[in-house]
N, C-alpha and C. Protein backbone atom coordinates (compact mmCIF):
# COMPACT_ATOMS: atom_id res chain seq x y z
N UNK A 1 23.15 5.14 0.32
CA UNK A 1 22.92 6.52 0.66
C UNK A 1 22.28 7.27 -0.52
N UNK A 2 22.87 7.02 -1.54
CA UNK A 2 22.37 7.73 -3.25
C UNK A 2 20.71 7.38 -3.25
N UNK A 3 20.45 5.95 -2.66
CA UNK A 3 18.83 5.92 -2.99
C UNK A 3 18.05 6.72 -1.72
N UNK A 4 18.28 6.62 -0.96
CA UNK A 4 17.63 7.23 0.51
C UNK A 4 17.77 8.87 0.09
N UNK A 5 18.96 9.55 -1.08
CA UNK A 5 18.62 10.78 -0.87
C UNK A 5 17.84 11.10 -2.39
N UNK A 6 17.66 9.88 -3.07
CA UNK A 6 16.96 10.49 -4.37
C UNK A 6 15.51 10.66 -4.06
N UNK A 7 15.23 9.56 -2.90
CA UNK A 7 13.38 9.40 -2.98
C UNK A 7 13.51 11.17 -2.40
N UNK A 8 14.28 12.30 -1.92
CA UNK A 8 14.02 13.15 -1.12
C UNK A 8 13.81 14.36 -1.91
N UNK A 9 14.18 13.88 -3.45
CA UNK A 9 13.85 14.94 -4.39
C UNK A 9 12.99 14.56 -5.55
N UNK A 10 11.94 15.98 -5.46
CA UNK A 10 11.14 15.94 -6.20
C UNK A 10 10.25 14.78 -6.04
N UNK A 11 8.84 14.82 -6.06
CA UNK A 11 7.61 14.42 -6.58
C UNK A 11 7.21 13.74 -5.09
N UNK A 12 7.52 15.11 -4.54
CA UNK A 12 6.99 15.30 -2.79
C UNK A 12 7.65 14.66 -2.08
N UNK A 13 9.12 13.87 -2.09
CA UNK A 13 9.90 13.50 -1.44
C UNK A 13 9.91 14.12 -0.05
N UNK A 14 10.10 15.42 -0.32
CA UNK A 14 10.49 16.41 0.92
C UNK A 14 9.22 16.43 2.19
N UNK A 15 8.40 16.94 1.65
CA UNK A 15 7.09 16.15 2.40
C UNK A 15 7.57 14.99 3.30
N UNK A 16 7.51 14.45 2.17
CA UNK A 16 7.70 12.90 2.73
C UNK A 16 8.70 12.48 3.91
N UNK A 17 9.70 13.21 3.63
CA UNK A 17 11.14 12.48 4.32
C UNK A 17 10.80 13.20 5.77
N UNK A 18 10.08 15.10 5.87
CA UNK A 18 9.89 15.70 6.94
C UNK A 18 8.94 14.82 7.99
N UNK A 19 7.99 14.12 7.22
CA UNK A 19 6.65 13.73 8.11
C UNK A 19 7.54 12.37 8.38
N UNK A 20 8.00 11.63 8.10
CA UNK A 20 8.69 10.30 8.74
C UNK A 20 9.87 10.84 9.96
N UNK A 21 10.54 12.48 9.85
CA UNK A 21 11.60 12.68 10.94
C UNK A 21 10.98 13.19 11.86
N UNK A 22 9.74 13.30 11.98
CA UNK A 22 8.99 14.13 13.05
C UNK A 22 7.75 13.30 13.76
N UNK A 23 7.79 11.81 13.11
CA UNK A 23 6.69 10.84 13.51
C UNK A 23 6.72 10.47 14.90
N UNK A 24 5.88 10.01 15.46
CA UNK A 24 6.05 8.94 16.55
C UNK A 24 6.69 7.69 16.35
N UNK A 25 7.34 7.18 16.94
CA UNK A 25 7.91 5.87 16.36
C UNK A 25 6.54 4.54 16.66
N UNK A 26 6.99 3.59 16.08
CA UNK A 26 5.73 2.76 15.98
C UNK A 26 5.77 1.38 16.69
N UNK A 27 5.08 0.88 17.63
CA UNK A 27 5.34 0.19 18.21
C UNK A 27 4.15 -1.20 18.73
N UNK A 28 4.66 -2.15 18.68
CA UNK A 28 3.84 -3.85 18.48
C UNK A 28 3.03 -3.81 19.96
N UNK A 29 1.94 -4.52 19.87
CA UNK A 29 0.80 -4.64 20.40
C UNK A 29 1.93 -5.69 21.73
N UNK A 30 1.28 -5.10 22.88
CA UNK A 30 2.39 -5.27 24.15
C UNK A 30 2.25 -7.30 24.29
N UNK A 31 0.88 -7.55 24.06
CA UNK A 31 1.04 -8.57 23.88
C UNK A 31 1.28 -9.71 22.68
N UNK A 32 2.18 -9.23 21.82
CA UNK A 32 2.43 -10.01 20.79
C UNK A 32 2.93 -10.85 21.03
N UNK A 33 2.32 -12.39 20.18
CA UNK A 33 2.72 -13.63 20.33
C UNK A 33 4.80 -13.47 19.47
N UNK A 34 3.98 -12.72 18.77
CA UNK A 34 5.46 -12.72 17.70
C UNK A 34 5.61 -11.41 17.01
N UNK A 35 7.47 -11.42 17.16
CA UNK A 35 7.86 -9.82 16.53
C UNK A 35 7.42 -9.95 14.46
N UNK A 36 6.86 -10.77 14.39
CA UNK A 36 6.74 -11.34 13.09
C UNK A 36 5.59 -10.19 12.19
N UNK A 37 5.76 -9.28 11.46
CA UNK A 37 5.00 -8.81 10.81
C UNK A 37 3.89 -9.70 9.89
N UNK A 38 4.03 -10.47 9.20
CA UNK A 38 3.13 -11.30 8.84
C UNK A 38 2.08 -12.15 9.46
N UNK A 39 3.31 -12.78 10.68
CA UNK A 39 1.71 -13.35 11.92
C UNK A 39 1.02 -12.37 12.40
N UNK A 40 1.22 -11.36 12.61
CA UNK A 40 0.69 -10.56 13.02
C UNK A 40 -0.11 -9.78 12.38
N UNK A 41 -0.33 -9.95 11.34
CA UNK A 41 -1.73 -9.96 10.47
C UNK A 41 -2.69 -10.15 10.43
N UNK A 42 -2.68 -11.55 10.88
CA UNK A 42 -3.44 -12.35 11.09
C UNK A 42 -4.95 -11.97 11.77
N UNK A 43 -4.02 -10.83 13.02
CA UNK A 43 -5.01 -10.55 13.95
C UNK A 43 -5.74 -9.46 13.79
N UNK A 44 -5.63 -9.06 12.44
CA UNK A 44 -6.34 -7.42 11.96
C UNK A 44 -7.69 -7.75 12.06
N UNK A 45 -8.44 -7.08 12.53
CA UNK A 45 -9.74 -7.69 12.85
C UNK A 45 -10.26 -6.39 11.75
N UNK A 46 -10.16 -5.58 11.27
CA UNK A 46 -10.48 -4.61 10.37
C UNK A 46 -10.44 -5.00 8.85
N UNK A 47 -11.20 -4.35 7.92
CA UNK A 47 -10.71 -4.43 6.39
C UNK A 47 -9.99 -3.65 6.46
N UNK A 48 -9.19 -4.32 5.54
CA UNK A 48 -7.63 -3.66 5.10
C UNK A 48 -7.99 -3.11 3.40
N UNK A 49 -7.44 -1.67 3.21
CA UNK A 49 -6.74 -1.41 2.18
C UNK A 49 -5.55 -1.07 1.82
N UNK A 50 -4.73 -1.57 0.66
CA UNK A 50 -3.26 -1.61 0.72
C UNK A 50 -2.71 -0.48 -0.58
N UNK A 51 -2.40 0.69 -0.47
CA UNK A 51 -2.11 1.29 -1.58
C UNK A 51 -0.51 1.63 -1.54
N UNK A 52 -0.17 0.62 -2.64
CA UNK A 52 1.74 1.03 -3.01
C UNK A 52 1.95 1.69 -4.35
N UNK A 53 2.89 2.21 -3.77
CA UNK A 53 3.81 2.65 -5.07
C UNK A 53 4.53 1.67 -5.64
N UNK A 54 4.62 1.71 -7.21
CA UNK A 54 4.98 0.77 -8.30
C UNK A 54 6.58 0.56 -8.17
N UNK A 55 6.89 1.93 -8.00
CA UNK A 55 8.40 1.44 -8.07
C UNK A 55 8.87 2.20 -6.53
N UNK A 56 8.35 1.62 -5.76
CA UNK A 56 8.97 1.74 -4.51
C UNK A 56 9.64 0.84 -4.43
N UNK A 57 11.36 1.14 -3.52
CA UNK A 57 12.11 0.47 -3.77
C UNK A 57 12.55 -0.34 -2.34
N UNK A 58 12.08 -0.07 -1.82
CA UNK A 58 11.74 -0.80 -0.11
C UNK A 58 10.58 -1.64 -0.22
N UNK A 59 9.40 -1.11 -0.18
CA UNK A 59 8.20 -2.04 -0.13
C UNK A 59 7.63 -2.54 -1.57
N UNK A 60 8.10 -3.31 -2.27
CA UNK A 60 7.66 -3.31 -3.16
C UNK A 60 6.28 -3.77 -3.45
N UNK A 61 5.78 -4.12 -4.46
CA UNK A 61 4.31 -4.85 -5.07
C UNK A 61 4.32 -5.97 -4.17
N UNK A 62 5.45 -6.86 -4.31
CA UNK A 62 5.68 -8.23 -4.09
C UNK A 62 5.35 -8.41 -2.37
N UNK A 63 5.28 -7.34 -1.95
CA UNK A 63 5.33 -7.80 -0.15
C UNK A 63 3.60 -7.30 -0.29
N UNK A 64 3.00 -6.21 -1.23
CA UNK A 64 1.68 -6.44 -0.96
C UNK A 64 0.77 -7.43 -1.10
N UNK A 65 1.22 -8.50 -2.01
CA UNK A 65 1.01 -9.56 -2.13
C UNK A 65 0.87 -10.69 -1.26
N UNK A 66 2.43 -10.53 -0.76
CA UNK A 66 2.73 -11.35 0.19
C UNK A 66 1.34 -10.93 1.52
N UNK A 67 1.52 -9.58 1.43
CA UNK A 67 0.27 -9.58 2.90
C UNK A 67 -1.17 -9.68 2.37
N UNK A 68 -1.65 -9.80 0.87
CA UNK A 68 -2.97 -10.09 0.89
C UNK A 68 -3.08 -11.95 0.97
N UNK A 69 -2.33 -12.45 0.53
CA UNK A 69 -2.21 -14.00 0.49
C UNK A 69 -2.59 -14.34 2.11
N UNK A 70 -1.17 -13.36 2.87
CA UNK A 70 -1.44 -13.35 4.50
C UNK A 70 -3.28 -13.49 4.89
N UNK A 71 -3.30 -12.25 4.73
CA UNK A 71 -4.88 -11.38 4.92
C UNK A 71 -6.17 -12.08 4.59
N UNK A 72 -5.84 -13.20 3.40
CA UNK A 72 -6.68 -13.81 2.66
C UNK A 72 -7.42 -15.08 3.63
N UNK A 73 -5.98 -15.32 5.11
CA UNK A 73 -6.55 -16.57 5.62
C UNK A 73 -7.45 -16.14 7.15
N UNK A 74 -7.90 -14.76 7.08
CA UNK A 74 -8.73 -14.31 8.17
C UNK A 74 -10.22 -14.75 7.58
N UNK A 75 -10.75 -14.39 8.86
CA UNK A 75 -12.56 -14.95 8.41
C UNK A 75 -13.13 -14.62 6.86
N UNK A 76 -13.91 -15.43 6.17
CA UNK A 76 -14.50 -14.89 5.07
C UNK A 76 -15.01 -13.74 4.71
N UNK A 77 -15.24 -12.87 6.46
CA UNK A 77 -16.02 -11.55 5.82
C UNK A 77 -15.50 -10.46 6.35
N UNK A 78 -13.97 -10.68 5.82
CA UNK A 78 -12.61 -9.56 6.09
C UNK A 78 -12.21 -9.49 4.82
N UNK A 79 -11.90 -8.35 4.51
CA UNK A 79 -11.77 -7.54 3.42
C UNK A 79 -10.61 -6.96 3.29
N UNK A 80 -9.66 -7.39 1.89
CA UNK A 80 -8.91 -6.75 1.80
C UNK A 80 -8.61 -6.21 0.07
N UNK A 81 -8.69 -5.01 0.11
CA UNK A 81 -8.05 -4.56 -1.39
C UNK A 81 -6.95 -3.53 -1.50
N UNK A 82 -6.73 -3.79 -2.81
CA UNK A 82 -4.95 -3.21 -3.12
C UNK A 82 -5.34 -2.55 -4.57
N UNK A 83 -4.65 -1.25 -4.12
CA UNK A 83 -4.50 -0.02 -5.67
C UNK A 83 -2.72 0.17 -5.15
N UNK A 84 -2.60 -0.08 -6.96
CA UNK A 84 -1.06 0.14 -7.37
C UNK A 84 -0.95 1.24 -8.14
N UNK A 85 -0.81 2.41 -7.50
CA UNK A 85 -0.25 3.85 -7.94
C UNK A 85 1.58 3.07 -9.43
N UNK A 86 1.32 3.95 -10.14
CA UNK A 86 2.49 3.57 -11.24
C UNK A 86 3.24 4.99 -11.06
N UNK A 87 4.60 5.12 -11.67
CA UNK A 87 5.46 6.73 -10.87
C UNK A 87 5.36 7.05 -9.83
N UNK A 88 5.25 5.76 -8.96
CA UNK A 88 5.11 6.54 -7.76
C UNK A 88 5.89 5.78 -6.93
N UNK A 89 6.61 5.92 -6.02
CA UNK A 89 7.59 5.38 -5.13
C UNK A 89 6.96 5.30 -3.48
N UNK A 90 8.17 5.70 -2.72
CA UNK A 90 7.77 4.87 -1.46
C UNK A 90 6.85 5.57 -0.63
N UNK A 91 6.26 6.67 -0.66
CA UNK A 91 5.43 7.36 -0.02
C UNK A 91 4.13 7.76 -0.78
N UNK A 92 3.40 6.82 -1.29
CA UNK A 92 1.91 7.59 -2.20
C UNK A 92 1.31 8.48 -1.42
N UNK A 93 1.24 8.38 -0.24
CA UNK A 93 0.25 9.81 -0.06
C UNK A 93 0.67 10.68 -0.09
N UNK A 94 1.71 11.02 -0.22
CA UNK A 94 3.14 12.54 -0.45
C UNK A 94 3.33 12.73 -2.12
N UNK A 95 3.64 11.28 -2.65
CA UNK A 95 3.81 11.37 -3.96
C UNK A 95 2.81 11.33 -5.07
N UNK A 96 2.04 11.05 -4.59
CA UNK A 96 0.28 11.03 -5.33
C UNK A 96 -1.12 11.43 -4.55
N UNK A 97 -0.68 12.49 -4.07
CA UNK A 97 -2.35 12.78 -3.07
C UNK A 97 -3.84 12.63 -3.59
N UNK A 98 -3.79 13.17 -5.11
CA UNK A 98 -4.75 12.98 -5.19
C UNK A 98 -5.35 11.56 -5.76
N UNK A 99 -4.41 10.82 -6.71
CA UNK A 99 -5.02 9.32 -6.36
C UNK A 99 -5.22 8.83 -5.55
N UNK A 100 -4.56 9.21 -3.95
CA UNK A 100 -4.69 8.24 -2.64
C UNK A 100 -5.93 8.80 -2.04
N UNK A 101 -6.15 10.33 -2.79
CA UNK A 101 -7.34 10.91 -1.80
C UNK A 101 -8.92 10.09 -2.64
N UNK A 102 -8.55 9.59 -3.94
CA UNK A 102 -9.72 9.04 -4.74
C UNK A 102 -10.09 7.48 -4.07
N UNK A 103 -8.60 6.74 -3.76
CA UNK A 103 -9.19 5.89 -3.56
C UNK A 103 -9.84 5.31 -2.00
N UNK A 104 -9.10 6.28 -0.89
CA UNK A 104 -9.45 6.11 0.11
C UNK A 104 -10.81 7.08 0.70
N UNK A 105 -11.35 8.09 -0.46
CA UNK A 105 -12.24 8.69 -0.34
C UNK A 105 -13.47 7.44 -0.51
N UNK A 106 -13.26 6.44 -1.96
CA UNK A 106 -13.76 5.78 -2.00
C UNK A 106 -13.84 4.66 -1.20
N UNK A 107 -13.10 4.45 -0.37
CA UNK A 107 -13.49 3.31 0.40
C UNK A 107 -14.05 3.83 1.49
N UNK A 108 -13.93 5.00 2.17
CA UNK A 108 -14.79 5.67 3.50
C UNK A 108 -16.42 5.78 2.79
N UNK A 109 -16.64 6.21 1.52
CA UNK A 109 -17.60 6.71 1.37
C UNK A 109 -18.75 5.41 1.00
N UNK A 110 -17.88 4.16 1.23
CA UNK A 110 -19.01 2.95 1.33
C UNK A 110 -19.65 2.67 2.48
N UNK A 111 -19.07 2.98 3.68
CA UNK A 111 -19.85 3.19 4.89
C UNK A 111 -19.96 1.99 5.36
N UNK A 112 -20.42 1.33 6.15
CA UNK A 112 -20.85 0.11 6.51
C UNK A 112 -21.64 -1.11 5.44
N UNK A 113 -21.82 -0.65 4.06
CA UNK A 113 -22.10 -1.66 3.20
C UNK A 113 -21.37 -3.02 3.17
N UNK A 114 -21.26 -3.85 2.96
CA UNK A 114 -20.62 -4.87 3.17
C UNK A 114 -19.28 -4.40 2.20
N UNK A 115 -18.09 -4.39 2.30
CA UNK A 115 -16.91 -4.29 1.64
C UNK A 115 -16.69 -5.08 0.36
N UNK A 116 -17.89 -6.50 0.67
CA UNK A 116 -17.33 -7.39 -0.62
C UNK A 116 -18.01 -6.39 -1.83
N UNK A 117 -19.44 -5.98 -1.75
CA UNK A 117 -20.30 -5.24 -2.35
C UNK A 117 -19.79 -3.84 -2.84
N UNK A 118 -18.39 -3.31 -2.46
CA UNK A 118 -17.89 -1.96 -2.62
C UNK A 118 -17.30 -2.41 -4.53
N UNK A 119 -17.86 -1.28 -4.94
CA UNK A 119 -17.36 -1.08 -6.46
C UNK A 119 -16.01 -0.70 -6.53
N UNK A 120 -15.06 -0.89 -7.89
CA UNK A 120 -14.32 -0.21 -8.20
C UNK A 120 -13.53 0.97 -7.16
N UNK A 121 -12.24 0.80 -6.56
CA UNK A 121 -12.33 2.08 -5.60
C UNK A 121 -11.55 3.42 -7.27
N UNK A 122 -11.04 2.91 -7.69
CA UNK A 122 -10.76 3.60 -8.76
C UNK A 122 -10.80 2.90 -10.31
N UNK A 123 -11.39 3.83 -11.55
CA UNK A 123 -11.23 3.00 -12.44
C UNK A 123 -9.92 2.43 -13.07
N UNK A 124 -10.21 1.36 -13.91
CA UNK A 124 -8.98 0.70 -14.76
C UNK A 124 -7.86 1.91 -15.36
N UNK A 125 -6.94 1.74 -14.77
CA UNK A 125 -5.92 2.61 -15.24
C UNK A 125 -6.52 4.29 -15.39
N UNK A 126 -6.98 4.15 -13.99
CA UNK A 126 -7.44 6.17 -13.56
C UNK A 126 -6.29 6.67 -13.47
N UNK A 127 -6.26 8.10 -14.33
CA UNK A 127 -5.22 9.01 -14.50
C UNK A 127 -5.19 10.17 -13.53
N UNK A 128 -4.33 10.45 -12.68
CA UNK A 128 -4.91 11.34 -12.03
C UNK A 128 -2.96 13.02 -12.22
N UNK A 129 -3.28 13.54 -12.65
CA UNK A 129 -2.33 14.72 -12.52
C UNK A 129 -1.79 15.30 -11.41
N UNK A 130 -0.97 14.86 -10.95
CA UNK A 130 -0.08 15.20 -9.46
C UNK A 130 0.49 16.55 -10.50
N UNK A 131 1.08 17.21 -9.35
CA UNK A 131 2.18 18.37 -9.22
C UNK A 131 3.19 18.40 -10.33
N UNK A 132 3.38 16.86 -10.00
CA UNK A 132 4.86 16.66 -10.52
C UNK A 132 4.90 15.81 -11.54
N UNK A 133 3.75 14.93 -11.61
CA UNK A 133 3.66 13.75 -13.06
C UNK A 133 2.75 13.59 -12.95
N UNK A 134 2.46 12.45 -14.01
CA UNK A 134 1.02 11.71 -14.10
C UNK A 134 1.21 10.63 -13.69
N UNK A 135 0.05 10.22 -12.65
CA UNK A 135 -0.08 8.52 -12.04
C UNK A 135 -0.90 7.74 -12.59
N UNK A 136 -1.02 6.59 -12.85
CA UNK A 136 -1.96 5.62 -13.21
C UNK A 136 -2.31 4.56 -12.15
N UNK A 137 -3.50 4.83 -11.15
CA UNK A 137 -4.14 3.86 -10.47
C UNK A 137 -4.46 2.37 -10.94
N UNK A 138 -4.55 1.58 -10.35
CA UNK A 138 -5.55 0.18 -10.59
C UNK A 138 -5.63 -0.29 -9.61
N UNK A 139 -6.78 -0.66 -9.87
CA UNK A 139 -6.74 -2.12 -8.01
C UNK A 139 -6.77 -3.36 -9.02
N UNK A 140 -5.82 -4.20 -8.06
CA UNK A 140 -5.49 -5.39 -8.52
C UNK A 140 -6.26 -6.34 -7.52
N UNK A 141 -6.22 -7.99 -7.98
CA UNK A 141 -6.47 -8.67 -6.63
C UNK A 141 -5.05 -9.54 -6.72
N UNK A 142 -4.56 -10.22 -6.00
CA UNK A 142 -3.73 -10.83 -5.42
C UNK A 142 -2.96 -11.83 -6.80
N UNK A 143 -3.83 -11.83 -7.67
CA UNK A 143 -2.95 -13.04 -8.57
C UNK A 143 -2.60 -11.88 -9.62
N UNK A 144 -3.03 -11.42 -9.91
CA UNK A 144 -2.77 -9.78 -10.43
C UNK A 144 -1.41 -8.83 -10.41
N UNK A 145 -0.81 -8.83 -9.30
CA UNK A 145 0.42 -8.27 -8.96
C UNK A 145 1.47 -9.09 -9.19
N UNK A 146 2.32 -8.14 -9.96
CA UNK A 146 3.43 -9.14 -11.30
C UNK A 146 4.53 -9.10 -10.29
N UNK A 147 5.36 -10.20 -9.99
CA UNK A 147 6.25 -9.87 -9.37
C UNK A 147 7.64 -10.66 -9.77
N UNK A 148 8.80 -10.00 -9.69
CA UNK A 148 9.78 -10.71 -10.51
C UNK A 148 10.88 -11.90 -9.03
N UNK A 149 11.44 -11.83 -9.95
CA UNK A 149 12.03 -13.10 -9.26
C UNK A 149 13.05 -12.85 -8.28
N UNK A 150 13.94 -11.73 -8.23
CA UNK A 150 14.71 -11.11 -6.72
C UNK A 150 13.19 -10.59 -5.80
N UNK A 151 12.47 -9.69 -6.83
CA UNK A 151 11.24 -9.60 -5.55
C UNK A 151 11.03 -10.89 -4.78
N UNK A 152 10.66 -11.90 -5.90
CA UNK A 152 10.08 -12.86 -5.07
C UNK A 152 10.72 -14.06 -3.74
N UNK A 153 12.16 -13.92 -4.06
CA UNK A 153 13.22 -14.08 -3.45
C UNK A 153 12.89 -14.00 -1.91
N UNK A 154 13.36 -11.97 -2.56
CA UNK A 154 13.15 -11.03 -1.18
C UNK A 154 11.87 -11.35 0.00
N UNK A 155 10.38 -11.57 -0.34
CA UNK A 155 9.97 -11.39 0.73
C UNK A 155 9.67 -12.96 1.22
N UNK A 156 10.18 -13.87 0.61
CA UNK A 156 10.72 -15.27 1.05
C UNK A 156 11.27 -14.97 2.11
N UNK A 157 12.29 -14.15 2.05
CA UNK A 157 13.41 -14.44 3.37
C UNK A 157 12.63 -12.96 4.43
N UNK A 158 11.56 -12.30 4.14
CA UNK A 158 11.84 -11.92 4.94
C UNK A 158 10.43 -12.05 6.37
């Protein structure tokens, strides 16, 4: 209970916690082979971008990983990249708007160019001044994201 009410204070928690009690709930494609989040990846026919928070304590680094490894075994010319917001926990677009608005500005504003061809969506350790702290962006690729050993545990089993 202590962690579910800390993410709710400060550094846009509140935001955060309002827009998840007022959502639509979310629900699997009617014909899914499997309730399996990971197989079900598979079938993203879109480029994917993945932006987490560093010390989010639900989704961590380690499961973005886990889904670019996933992501990695779709056709060769599916695209996937990952920016790791740092101070920032389980909601980046609440807890860091304006890094999430840099890097997803940058990925709309490539347009139909081929995705492999998209530069930098943010630079090496971009600083960006939230409200409430300072964040440090990076995009990583997949061997890149450090992950410890209960992480790595965790999305084993899940």
């Amino acid at each position: 209970m202590r962690q579910i009410r800390a993410c709710t204070e400060g550094k846009g928690g509140h935001a955060a916690f309002a827009s998840i009690m007022w959502s639509p709930p979310a629900t699997m494609r009617p014909n899914a082979e499997s309730q399996d989040f990971f197989k079900n990846l598979l079938h993203v026919k879109c480029d994917v971008l993945l932006i987490f928070g560093e010390q989010d304590p639900w989704c961590k680094p380690a499961f973005a990983k886990k889904m670019m490894r996933v992501l990695s075994h779709r056709p060769p010319s599916s695209v996937c990249r990952y920016v790791q917001l740092s101070n920032v926990g389980h909601c980046p677009n609440h807890e860091a708007p304006k890094a999430v608005a840099k890097a997803v500005s940058s990925w709309i504003a490539a347009g139909n160019q081929p995705r492999t061809a998209i530069p930098p969506l943010v630079k090496p350790d971009e600083e960006f001044r939230e409200d409430w702290a300072v964040v440090y962006a990076r995009e990583m690729k997949e061997q890149d994201i450090r992950v410890g050993l209960m992480d790595l545990l965790a999305v084993t089993f899940v």
